[in-house]
C-alpha atoms as a PDB file:
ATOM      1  CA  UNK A   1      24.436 -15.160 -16.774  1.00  0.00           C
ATOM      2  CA  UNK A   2      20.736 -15.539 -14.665  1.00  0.00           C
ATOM      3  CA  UNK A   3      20.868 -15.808 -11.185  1.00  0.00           C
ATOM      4  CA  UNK A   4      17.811 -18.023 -11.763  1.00  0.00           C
ATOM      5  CA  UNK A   5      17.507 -21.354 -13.557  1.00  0.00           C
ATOM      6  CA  UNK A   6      14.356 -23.103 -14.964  1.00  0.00           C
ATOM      7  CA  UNK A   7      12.481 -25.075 -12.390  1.00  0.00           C
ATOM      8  CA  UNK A   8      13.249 -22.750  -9.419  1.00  0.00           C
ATOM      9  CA  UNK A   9      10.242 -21.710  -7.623  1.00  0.00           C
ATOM     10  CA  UNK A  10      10.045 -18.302  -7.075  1.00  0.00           C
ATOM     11  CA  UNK A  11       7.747 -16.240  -4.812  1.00  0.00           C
ATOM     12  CA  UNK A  12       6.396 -12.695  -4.948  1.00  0.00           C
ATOM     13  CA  UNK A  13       6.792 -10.614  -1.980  1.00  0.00           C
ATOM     14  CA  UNK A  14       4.035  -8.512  -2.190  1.00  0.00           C
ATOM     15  CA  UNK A  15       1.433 -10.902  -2.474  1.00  0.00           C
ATOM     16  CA  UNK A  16       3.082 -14.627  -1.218  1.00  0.00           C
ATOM     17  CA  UNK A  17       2.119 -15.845  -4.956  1.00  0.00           C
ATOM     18  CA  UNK A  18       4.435 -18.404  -5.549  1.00  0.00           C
ATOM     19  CA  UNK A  19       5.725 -19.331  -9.177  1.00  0.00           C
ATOM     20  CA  UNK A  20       7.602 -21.464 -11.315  1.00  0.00           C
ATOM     21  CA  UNK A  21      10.226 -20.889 -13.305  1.00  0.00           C
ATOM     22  CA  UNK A  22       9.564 -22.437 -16.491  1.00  0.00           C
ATOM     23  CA  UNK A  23      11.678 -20.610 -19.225  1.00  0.00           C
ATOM     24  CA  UNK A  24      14.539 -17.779 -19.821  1.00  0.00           C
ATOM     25  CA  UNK A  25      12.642 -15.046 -22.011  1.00  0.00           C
ATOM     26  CA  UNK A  26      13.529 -14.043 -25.294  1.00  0.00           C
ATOM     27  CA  UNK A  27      13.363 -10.580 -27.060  1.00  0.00           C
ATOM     28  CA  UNK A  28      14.149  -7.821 -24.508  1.00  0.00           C
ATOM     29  CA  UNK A  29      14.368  -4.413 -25.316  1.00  0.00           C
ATOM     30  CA  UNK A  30      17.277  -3.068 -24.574  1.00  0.00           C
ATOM     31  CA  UNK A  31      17.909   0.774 -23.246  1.00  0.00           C
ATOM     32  CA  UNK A  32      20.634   2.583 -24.392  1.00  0.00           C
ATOM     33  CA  UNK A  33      23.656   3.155 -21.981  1.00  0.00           C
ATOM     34  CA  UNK A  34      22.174   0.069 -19.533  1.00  0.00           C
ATOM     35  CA  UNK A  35      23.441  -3.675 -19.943  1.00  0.00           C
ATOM     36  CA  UNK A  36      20.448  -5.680 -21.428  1.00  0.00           C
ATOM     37  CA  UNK A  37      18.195  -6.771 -18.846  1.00  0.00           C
ATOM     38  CA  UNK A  38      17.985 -10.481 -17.935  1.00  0.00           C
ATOM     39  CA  UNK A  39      14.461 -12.426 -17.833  1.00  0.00           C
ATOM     40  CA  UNK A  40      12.866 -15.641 -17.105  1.00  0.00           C
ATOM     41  CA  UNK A  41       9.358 -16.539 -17.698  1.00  0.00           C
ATOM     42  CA  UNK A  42       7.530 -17.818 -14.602  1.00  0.00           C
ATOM     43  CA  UNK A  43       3.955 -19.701 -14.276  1.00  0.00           C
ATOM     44  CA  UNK A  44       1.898 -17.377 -11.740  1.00  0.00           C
ATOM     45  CA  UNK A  45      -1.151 -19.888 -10.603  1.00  0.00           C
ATOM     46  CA  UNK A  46      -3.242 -16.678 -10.689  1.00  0.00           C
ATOM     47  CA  UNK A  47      -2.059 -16.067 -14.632  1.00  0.00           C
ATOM     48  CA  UNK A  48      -3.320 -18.235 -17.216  1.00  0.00           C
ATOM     49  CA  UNK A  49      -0.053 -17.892 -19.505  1.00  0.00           C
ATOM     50  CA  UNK A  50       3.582 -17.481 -18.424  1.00  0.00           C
ATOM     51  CA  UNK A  51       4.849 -14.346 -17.330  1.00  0.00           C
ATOM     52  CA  UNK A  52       7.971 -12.429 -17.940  1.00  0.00           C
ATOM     53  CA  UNK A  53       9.843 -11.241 -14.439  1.00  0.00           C
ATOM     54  CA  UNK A  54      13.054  -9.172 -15.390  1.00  0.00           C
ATOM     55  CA  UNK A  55      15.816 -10.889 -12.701  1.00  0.00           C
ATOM     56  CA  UNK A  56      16.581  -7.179 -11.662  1.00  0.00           C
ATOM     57  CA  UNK A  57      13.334  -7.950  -9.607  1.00  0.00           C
ATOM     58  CA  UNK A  58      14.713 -10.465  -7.756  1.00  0.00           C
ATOM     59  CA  UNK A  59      18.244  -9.020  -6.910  1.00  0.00           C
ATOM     60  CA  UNK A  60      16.222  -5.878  -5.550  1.00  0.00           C
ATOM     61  CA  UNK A  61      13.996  -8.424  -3.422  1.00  0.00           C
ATOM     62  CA  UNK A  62      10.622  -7.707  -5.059  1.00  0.00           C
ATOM     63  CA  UNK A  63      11.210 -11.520  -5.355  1.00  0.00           C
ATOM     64  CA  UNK A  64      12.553 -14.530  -4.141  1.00  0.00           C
ATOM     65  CA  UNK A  65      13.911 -18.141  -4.784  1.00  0.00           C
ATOM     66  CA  UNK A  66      12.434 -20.279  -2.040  1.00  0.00           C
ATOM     67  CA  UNK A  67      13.501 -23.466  -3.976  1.00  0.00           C
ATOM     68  CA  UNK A  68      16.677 -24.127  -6.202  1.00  0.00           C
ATOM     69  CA  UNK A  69      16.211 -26.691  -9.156  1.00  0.00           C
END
């Protein structure tokens, strides 16, 4: 299960770019020995096309949810 839904908006902490959440992403690869990793794809206003962020990102704090949908 994601700790983030679509239509959260997420933000970046290295560079304050805040995102939205638009989709959960498809087709991981997955490592051998590790649980699969869990993904969302999030609309960067800086990125022309979605982009995927791995959730492991945001339980390390890389990232954050500033707004629940």
């Amino acid at each position: 299960m994601s700790i983030v839904k679509i239509g959260d908006i997420v933000q970046d902490m290295g560079d304050g770019e805040v995102g939205l959440v638009v989709a959960h992403a498809l087709e991981w690869k997955e490592l051998p020995g590790h649980p699969p990793p869990a993904g969302v794809l999030v609309k960067w206003p800086s990125i022309k096309e979605p982009m995927e962020l791995d959730t492991a990102a945001i339980a390390a704090g890389y990232v954050i949810i500033i707004s629940e949908a």
